[in-house]
Structure formats: C-alpha cells, structure tokens
Protein backbone atom coordinates (compact mmCIF):
# COMPACT_ATOMS: atom_id res chain seq x y z
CA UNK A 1 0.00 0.00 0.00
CA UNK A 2 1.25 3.32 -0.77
CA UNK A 3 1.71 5.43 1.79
CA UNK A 4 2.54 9.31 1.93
CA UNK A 5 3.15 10.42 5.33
CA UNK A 6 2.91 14.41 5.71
CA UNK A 7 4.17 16.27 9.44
CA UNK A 8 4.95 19.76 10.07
CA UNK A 9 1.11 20.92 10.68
CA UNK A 10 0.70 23.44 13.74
CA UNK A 11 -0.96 26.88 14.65
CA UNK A 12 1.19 29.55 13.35
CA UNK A 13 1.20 33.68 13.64
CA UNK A 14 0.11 35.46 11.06
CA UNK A 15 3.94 36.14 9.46
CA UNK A 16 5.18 33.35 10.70
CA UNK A 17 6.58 30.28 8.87
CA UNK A 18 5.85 26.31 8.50
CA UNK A 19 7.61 23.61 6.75
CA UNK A 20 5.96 21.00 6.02
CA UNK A 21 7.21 17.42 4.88
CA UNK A 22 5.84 14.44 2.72
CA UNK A 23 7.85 11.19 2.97
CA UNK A 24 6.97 8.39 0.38
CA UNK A 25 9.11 5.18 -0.76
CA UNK A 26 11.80 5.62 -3.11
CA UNK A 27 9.46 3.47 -5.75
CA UNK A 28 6.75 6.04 -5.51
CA UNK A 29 9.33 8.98 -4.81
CA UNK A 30 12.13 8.15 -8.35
CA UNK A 31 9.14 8.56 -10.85
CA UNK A 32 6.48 10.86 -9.60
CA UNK A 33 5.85 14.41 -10.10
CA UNK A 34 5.21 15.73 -5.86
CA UNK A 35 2.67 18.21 -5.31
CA UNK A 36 1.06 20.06 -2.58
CA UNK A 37 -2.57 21.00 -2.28
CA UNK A 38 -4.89 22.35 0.19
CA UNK A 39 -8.60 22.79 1.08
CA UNK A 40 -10.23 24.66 3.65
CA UNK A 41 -13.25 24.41 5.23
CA UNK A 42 -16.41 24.32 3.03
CA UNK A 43 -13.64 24.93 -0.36
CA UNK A 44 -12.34 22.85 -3.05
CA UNK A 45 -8.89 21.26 -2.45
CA UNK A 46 -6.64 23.38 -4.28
CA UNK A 47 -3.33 23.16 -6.12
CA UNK A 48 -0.64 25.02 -3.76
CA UNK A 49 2.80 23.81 -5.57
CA UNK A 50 4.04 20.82 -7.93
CA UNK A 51 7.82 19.83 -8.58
CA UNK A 52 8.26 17.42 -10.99
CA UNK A 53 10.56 14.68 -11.03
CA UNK A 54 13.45 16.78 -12.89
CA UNK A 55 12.44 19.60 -10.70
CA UNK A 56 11.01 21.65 -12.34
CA UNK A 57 8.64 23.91 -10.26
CA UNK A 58 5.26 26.23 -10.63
CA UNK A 59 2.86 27.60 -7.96
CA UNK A 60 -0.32 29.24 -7.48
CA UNK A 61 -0.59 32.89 -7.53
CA UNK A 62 -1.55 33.13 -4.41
CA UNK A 63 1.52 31.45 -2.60
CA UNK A 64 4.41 33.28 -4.97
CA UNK A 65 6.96 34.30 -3.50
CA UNK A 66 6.14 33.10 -0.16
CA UNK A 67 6.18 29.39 -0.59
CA UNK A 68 9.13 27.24 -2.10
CA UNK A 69 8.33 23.48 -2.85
CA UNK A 70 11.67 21.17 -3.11
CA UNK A 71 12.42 17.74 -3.04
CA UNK A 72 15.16 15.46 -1.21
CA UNK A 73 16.04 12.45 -3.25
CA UNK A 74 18.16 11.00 -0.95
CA UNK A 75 15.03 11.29 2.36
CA UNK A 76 13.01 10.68 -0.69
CA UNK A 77 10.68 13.24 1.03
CA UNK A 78 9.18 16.72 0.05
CA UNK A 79 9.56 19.59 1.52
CA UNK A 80 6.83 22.76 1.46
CA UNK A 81 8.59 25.82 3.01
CA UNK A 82 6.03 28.36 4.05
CA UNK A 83 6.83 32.06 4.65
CA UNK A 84 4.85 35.34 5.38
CA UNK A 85 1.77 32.87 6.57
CA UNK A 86 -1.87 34.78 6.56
CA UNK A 87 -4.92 33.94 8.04
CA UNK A 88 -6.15 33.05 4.70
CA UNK A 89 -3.65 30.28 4.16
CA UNK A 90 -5.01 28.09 7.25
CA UNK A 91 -6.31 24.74 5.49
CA UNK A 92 -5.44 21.22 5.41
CA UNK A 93 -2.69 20.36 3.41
CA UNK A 94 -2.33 17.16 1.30
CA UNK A 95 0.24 15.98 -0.30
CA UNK A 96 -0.03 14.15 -3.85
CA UNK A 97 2.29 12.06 -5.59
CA UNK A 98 1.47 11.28 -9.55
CA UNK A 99 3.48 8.37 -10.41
CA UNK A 100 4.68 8.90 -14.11
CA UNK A 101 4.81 5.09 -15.22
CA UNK A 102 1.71 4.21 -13.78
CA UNK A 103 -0.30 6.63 -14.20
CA UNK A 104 -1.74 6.45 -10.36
CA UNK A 105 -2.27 9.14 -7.93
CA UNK A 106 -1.65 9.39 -4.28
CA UNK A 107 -2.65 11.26 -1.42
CA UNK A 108 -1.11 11.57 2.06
CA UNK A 109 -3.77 11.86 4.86
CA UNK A 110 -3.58 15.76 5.35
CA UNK A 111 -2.07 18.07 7.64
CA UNK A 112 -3.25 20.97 9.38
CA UNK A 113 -2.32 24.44 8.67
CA UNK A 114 -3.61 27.26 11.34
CA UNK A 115 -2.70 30.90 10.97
CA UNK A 116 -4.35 33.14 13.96
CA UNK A 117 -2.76 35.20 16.28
C-alpha cells in the first residue's frame, strides 16, 4: 500500500513560517511528479505547488513568492517551506504524488495548517 506520510502541521502567527514534509518510498518517490494542495473548510482542495521529477517547479498565484516546494532524493521526502503565513492560508494540506509510469495518484492523509494570532 502506498503510503505518503505528511508532518509539520501546527498553529502559526500570522507572518510566521511552516515547513511542512511528505515522505513516500523511493518506488513512488524516483518517478512521480510531488505536489502540494490544500482545502479549507467548506472549499475545493486546491493546487498550492508541484515539482516534478526533474524539478522543475510552478505555484499558485496566491503562494508566490512566499512558498518554495523542493524535493530530497536522498530522504526521498518533500519539503513545502512556508513564509509570510496569513490567516487566509489556514487549510489542510495534502500531499499528492502522480506516479509517471503508472499513471496512479496518491494522497497523504492531510495536515493541518492554522494561521491566527
């Protein structure tokens, strides 16, 4: 069973930072484009930041500049570093892996993002 295991959830100040991480197996990890998406309460889950397996990265307008996506290859994990936090990014965040052979998608089990003072 596949298995994406996400951590670095918490309550945060607005301005404050987060990084969050997304371990997988180095099966899933060598051939998959890693994402990050998020959905708040009541909203559709949301694309936040993909890095594909070469690297290559793009984000959504509303995290620019603030957010930078990476990946380890040797943790075979994913990072989401998360600057300048507002109220308006608190959500759960997922994190997806879309294995390029097989064509399948995964999804970690969420982690919570707060942002309140």
């Amino acid at each position: 069973q596949v298995q994406l295991v996400e951590s670095g959830g918490g309550l945060v100040q607005p301005g404050g930072s987060l990084r969050l991480s997304c371990a997988t197996s180095s099966s899933i990890f060598r051939f998959s484009d890693m994402a990050w998406y998020r959905q708040a309460p009541g909203k559709s889950r949301d694309l936040v930041a993909r890095i594909t397996m070469g690297g290559s990265t793009n984000y959504a307008d509303f995290v620019k500049g603030r957010f930078t996506i990476s990946r380890d290859t040797t943790k075979t994990t994913v990072y989401l570093q998360m600057t300048s936090l507002k109220p308006e990014d608190t959500a759960v965040y997922y994190c997806n892996a879309y294995h390029l052979v097989t064509r399948n998608g995964y999804w970690g089990q969420g982690t919570q993002v707060t942002v309140s003072s």
